[in-house]
PDB file of N, CA and C in Angstrom:
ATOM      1  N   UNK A   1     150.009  46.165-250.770  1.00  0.00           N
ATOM      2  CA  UNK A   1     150.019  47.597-250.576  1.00  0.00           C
ATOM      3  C   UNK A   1     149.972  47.864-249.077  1.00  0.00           C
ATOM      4  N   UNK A   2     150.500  48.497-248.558  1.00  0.00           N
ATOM      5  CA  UNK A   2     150.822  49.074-247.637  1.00  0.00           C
ATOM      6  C   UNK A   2     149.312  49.753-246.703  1.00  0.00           C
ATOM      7  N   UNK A   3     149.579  49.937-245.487  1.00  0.00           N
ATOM      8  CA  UNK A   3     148.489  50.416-245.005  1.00  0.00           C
ATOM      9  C   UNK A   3     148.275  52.164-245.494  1.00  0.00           C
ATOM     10  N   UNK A   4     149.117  52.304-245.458  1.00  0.00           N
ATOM     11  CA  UNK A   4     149.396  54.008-245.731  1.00  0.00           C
ATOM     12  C   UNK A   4     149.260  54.628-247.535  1.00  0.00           C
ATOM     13  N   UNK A   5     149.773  53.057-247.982  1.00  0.00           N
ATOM     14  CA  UNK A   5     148.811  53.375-249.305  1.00  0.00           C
ATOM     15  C   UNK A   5     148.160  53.643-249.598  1.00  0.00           C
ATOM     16  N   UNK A   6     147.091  52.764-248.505  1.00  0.00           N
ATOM     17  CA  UNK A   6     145.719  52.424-249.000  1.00  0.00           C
ATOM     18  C   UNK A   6     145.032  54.001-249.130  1.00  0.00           C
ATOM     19  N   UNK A   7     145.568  54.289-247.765  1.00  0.00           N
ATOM     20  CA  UNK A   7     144.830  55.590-247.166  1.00  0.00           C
ATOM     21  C   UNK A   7     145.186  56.823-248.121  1.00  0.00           C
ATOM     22  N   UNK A   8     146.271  56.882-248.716  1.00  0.00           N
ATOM     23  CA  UNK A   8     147.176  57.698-249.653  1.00  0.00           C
ATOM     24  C   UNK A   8     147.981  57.410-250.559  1.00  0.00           C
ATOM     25  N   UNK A   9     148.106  58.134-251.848  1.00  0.00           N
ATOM     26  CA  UNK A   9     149.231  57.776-252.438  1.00  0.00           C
ATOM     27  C   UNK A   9     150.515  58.849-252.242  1.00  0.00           C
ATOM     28  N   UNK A  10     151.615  57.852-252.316  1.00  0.00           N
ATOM     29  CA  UNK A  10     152.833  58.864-251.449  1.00  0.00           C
ATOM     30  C   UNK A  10     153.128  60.186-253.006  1.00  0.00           C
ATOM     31  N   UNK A  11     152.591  61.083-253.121  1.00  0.00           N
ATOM     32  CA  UNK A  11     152.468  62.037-254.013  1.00  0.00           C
ATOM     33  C   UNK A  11     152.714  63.313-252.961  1.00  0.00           C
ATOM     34  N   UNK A  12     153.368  63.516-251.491  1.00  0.00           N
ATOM     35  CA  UNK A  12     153.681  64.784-250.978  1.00  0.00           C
ATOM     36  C   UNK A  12     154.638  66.010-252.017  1.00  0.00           C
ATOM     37  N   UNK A  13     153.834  66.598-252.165  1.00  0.00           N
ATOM     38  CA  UNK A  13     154.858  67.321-252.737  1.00  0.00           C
ATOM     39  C   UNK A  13     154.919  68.880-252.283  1.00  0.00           C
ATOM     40  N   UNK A  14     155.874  69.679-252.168  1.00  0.00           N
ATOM     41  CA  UNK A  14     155.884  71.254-251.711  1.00  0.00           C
ATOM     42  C   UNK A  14     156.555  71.667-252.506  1.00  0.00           C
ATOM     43  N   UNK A  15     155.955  72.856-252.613  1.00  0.00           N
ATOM     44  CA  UNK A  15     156.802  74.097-253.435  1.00  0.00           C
ATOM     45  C   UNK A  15     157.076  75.181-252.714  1.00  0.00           C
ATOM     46  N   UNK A  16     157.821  76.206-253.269  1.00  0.00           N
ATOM     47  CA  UNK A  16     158.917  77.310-252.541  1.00  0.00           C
ATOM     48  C   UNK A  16     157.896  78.163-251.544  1.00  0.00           C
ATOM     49  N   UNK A  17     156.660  78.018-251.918  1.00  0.00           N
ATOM     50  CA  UNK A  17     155.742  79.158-251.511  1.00  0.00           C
ATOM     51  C   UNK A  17     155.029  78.372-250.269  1.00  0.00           C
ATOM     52  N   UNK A  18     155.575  76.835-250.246  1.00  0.00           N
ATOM     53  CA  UNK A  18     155.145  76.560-248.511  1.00  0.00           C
ATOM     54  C   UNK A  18     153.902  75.968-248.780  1.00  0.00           C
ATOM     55  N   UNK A  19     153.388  75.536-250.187  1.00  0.00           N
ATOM     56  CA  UNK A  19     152.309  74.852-250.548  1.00  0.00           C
ATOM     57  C   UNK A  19     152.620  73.056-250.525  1.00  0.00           C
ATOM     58  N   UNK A  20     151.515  72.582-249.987  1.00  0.00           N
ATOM     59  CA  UNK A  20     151.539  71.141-250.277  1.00  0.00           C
ATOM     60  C   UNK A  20     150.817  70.235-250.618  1.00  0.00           C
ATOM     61  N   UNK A  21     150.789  69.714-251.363  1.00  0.00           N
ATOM     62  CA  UNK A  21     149.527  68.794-251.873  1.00  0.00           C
ATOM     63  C   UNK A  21     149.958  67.056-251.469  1.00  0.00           C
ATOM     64  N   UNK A  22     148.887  66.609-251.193  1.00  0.00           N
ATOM     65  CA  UNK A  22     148.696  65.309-251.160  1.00  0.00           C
ATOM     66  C   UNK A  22     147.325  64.692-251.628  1.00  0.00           C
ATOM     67  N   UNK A  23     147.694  63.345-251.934  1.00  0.00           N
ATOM     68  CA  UNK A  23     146.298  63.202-253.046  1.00  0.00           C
ATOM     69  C   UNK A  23     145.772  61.709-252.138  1.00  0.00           C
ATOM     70  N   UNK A  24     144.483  61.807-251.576  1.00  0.00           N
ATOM     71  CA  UNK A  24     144.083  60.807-251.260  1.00  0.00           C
ATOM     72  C   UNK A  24     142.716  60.144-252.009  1.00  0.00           C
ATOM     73  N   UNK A  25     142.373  59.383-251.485  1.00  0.00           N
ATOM     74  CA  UNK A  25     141.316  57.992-251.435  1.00  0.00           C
ATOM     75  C   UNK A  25     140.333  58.371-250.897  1.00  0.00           C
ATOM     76  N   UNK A  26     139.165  59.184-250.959  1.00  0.00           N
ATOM     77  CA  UNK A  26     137.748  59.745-250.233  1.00  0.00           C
ATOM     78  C   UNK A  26     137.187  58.246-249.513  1.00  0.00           C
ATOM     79  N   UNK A  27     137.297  57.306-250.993  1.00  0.00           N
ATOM     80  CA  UNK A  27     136.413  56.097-249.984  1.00  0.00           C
ATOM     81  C   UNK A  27     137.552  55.580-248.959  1.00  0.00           C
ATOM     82  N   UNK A  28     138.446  55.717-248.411  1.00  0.00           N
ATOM     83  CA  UNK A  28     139.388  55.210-247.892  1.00  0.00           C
ATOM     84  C   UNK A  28     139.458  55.956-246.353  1.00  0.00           C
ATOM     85  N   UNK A  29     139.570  57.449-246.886  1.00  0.00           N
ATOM     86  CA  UNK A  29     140.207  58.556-245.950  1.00  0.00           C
ATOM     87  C   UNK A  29     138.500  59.972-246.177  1.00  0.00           C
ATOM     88  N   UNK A  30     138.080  59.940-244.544  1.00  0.00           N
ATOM     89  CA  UNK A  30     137.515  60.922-244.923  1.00  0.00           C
ATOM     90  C   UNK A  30     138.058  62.619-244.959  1.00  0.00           C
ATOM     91  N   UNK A  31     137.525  63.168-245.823  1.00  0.00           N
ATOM     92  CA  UNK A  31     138.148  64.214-245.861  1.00  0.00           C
ATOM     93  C   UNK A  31     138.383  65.140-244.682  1.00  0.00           C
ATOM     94  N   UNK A  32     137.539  65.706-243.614  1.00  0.00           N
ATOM     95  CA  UNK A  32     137.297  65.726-242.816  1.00  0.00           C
ATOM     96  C   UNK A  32     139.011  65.313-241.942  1.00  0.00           C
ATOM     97  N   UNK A  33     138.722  63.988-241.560  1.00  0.00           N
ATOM     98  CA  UNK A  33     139.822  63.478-241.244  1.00  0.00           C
ATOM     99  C   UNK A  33     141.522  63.985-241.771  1.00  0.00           C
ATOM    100  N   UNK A  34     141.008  63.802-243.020  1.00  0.00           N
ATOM    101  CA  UNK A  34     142.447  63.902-243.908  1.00  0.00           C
ATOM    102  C   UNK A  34     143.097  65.367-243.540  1.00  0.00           C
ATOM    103  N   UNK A  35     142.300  66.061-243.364  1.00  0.00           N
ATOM    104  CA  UNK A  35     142.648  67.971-243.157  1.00  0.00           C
ATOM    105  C   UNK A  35     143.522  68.145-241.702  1.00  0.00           C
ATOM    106  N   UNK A  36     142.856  67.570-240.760  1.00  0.00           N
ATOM    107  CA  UNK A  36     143.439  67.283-239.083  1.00  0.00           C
ATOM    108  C   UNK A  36     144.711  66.567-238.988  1.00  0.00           C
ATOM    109  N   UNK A  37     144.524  65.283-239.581  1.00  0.00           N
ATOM    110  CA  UNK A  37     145.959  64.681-239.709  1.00  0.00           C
ATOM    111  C   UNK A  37     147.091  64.954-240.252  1.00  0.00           C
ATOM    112  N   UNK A  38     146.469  65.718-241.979  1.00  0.00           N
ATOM    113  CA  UNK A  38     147.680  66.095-242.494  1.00  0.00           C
ATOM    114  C   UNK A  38     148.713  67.265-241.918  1.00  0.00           C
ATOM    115  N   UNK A  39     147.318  68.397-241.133  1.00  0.00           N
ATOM    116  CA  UNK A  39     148.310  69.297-240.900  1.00  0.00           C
ATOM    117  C   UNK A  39     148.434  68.872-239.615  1.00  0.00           C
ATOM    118  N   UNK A  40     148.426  67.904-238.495  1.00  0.00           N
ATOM    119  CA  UNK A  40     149.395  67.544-237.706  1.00  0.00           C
ATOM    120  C   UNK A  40     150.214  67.156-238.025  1.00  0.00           C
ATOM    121  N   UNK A  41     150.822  66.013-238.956  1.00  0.00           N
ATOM    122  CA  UNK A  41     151.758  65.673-239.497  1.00  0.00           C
ATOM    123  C   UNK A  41     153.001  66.806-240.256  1.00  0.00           C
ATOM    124  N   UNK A  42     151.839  67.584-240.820  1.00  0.00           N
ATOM    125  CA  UNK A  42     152.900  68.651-241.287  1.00  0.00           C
ATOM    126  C   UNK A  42     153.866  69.718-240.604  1.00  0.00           C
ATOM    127  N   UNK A  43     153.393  69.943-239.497  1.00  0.00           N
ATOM    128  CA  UNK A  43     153.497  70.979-238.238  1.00  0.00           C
ATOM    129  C   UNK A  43     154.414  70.018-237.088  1.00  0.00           C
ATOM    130  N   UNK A  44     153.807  68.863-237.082  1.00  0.00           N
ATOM    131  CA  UNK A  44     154.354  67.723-236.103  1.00  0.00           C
ATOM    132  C   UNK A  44     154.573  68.369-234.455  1.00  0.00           C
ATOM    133  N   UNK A  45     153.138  68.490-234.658  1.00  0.00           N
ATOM    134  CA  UNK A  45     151.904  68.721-233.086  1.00  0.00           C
ATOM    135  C   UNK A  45     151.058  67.653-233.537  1.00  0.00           C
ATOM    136  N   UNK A  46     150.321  67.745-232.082  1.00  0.00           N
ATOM    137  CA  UNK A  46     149.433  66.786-231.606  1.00  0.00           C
ATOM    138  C   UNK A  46     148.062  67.531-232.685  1.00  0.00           C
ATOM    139  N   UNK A  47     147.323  67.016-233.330  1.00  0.00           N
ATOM    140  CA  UNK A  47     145.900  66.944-233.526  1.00  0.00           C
ATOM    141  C   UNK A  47     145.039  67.768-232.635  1.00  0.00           C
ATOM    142  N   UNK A  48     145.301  67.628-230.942  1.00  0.00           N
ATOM    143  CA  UNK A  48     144.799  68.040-230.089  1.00  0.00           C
ATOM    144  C   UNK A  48     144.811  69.350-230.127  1.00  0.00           C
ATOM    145  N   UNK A  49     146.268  69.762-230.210  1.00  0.00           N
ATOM    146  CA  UNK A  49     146.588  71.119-230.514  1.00  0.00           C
ATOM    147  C   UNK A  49     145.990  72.506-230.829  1.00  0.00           C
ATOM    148  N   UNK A  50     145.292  72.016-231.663  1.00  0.00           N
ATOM    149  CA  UNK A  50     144.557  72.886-232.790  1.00  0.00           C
ATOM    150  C   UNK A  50     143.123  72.805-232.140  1.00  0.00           C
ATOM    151  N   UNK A  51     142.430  74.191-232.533  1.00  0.00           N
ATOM    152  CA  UNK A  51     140.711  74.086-232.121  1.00  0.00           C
ATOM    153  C   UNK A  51     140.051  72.654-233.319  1.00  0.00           C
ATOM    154  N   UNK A  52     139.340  72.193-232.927  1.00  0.00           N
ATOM    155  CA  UNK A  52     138.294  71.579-233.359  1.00  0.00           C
ATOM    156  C   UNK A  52     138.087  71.881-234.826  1.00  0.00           C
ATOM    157  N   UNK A  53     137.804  70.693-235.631  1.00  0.00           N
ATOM    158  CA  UNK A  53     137.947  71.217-237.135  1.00  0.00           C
ATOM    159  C   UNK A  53     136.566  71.810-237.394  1.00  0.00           C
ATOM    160  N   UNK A  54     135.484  71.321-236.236  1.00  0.00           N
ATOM    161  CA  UNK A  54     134.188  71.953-236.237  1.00  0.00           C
ATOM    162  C   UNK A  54     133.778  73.529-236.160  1.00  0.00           C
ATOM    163  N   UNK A  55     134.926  73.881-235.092  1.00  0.00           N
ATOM    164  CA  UNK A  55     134.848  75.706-234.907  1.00  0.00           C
ATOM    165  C   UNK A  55     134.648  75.998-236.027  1.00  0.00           C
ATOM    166  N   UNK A  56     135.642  75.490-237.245  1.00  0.00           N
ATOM    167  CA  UNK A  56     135.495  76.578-238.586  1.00  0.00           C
ATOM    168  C   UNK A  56     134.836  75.275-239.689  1.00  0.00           C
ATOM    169  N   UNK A  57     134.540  74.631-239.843  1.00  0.00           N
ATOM    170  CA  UNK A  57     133.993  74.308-241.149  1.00  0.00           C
ATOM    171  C   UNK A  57     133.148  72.946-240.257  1.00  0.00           C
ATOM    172  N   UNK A  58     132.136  72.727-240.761  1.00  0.00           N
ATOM    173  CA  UNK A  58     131.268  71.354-240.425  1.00  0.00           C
ATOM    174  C   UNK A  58     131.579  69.938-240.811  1.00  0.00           C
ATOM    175  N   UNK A  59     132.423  69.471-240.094  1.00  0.00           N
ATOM    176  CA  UNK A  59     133.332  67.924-241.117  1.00  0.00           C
ATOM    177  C   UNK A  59     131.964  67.362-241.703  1.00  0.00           C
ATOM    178  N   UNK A  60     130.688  67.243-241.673  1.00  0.00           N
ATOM    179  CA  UNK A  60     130.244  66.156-242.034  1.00  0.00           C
ATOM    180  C   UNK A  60     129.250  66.691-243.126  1.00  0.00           C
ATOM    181  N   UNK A  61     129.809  67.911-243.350  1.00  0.00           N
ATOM    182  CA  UNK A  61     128.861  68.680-244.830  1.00  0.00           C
ATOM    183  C   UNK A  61     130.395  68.556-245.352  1.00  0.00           C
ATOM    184  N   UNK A  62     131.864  69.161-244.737  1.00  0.00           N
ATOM    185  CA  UNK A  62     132.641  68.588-245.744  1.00  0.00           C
ATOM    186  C   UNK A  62     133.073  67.420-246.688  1.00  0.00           C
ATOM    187  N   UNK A  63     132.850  66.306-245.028  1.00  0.00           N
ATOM    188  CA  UNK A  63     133.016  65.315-246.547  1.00  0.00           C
ATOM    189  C   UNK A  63     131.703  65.048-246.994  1.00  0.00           C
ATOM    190  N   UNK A  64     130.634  65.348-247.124  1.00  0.00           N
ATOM    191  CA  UNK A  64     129.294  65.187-248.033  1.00  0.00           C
ATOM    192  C   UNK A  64     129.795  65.886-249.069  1.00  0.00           C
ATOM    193  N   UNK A  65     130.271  67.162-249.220  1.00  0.00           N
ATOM    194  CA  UNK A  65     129.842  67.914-250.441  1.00  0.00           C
ATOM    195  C   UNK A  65     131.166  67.428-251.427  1.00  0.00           C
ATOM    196  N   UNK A  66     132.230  66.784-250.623  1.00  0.00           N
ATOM    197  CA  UNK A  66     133.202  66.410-251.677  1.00  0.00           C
ATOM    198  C   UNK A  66     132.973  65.303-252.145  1.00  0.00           C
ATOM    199  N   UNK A  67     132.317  64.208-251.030  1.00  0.00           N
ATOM    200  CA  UNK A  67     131.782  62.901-252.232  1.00  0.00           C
ATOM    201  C   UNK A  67     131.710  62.809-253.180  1.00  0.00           C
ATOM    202  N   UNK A  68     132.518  62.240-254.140  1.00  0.00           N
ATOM    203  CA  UNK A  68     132.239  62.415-255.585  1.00  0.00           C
ATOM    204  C   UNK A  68     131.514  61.365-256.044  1.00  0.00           C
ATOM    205  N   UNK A  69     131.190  60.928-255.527  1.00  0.00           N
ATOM    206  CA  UNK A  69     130.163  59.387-255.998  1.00  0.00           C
ATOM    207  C   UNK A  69     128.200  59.741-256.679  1.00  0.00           C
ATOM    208  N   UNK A  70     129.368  59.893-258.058  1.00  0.00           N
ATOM    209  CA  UNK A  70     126.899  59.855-258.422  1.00  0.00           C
ATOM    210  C   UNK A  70     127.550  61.500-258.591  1.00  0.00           C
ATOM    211  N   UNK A  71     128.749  62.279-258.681  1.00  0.00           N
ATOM    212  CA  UNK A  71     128.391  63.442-259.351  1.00  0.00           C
ATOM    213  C   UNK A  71     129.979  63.408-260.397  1.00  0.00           C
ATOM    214  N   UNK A  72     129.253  64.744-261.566  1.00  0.00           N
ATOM    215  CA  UNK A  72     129.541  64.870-262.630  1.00  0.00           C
ATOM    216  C   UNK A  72     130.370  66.054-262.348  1.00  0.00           C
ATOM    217  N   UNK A  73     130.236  67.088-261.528  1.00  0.00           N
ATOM    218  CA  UNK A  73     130.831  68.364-261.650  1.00  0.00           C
ATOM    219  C   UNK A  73     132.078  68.021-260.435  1.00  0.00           C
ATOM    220  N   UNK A  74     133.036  68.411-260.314  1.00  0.00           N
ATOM    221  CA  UNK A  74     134.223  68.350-260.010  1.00  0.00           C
ATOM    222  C   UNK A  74     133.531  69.685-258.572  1.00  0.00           C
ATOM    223  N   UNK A  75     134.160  69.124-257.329  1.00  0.00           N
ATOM    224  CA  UNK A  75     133.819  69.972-256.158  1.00  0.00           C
ATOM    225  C   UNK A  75     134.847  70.457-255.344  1.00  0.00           C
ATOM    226  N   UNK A  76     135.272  71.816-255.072  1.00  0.00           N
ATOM    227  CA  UNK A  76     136.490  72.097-254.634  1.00  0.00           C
ATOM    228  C   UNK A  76     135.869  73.349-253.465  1.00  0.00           C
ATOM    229  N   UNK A  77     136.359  72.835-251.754  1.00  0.00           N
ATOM    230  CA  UNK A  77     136.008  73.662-250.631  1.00  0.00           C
ATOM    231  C   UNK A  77     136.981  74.177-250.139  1.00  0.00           C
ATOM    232  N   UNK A  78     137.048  75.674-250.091  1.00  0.00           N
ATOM    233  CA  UNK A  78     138.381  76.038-249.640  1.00  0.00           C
ATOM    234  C   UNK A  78     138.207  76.963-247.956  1.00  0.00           C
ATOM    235  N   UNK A  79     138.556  76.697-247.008  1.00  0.00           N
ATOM    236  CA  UNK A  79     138.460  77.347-245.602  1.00  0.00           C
ATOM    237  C   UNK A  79     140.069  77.366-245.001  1.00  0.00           C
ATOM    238  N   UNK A  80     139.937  78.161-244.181  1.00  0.00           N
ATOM    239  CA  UNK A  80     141.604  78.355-243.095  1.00  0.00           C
ATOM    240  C   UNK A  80     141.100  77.546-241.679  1.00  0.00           C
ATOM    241  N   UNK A  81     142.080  76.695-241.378  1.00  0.00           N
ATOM    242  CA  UNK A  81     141.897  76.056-240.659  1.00  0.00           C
ATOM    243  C   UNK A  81     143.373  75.697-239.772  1.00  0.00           C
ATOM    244  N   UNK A  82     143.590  75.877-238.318  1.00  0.00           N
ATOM    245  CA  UNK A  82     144.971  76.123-237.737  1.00  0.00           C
ATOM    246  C   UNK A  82     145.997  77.014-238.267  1.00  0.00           C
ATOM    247  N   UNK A  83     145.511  78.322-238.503  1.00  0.00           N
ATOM    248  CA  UNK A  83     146.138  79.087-239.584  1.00  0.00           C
ATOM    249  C   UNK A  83     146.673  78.535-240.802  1.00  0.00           C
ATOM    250  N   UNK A  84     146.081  77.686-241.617  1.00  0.00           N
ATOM    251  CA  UNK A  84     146.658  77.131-242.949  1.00  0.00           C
ATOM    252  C   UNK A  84     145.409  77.560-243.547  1.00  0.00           C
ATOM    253  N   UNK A  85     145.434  77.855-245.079  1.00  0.00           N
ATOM    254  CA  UNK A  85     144.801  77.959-246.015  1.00  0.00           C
ATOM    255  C   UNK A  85     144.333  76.421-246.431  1.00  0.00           C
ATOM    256  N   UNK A  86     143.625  76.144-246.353  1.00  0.00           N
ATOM    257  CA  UNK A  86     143.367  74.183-247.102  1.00  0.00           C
ATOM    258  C   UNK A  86     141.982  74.429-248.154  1.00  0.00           C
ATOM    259  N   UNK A  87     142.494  73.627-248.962  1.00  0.00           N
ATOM    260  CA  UNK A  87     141.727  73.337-249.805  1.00  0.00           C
ATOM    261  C   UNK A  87     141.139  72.044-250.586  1.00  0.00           C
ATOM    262  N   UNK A  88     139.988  71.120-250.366  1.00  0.00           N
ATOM    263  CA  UNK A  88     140.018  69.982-250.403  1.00  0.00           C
ATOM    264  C   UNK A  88     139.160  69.598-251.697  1.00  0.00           C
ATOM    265  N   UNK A  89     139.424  68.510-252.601  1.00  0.00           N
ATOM    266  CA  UNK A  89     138.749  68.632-253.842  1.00  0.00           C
ATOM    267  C   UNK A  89     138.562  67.373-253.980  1.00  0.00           C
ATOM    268  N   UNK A  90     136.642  67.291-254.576  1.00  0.00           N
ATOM    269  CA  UNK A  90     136.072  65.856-254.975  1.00  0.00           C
ATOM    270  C   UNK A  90     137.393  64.790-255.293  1.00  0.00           C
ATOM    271  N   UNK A  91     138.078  65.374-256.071  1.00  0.00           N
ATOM    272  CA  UNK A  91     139.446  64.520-256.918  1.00  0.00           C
ATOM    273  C   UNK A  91     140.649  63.709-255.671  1.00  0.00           C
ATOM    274  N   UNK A  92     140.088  64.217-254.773  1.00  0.00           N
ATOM    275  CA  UNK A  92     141.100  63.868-254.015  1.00  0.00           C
ATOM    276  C   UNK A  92     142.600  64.514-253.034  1.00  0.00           C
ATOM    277  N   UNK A  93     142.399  65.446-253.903  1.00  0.00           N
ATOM    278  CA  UNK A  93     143.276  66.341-253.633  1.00  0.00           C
ATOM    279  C   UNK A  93     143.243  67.282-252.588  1.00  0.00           C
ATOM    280  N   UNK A  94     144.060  67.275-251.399  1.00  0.00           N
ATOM    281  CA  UNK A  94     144.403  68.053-250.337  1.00  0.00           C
ATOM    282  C   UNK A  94     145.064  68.569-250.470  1.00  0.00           C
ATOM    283  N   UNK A  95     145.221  70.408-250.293  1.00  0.00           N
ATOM    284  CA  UNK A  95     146.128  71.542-250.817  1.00  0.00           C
ATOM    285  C   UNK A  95     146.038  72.042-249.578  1.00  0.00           C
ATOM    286  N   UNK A  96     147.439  72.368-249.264  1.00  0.00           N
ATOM    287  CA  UNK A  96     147.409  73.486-247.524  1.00  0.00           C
ATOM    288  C   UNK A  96     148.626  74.241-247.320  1.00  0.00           C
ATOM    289  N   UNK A  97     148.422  75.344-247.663  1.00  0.00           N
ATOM    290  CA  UNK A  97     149.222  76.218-247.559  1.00  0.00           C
ATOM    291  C   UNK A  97     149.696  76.756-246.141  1.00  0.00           C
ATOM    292  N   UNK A  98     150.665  76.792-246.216  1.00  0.00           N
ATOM    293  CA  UNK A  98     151.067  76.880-244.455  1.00  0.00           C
ATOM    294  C   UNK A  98     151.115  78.657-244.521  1.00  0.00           C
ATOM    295  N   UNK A  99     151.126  78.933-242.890  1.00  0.00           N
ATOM    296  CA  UNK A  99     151.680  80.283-243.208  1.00  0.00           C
ATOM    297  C   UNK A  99     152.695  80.973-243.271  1.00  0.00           C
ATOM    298  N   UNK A 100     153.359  81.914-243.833  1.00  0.00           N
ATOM    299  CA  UNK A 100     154.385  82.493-243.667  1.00  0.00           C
ATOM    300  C   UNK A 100     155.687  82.287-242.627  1.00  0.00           C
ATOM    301  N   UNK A 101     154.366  82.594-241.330  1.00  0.00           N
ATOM    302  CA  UNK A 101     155.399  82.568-239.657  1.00  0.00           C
ATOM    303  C   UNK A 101     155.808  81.149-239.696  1.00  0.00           C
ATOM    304  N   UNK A 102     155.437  80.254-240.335  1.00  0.00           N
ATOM    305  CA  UNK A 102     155.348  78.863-239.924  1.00  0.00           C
ATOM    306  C   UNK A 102     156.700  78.054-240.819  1.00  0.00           C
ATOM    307  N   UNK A 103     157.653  78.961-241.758  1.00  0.00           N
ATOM    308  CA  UNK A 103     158.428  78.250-242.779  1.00  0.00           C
ATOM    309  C   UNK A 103     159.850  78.550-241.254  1.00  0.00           C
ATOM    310  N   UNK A 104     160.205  77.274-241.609  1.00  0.00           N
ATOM    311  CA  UNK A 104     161.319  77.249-240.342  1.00  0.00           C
ATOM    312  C   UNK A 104     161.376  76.850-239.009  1.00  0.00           C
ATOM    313  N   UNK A 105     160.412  76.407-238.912  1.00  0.00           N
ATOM    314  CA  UNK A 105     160.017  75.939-237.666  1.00  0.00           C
ATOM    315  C   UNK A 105     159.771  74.196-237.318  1.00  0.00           C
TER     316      UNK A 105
END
């Protein structure tokens, strides 16, 4: 398996409305992490780019509260972050809606 496996499974997918999901590996990829990279990758800017993922949400209560390890209830945190809507879930699942101004570019 691939390094990029490990970290993800290749499951990118978008729909008309500029939504995208990708499904990762918590023990692999912290979430935290996963939110910064993906939407550099998606935008294809630097990481740097963007304020601090700290200005708006606390990476290290995010990935705590999505840990799914030792819980039963399914955990889903949703904040705007580099003008994207994201939404990150115990399951793995990274959802980030881009914005409007941003289709075409």
């Amino acid at each position: 398996m691939s390094k990029s496996n490990r970290r993800s499974r290749d499951s990118d997918t978008s729909t008309p409305m500029n939504v995208t999901r990708k499904q990762f590996d918590w023990s692999e990829t912290r979430p935290s992490a996963a939110v910064t990279e993906y939407i550099s990758a998606m935008t294809g800017r630097e990481q740097t780019d963007f304020a601090p993922l700290y200005e708006t949400i606390d990476p290290e209560a995010l990935d705590s509260l999505v840990d799914s390890s030792g819980r039963s209830t399914p955990v889903s945190i949703s904040f705007e972050y580099a003008g994207h809507s994201v939404t990150v879930r115990s399951d793995g699942e990274l959802v980030i809606k881009a914005p409007s101004s941003s289709i075409g570019r």
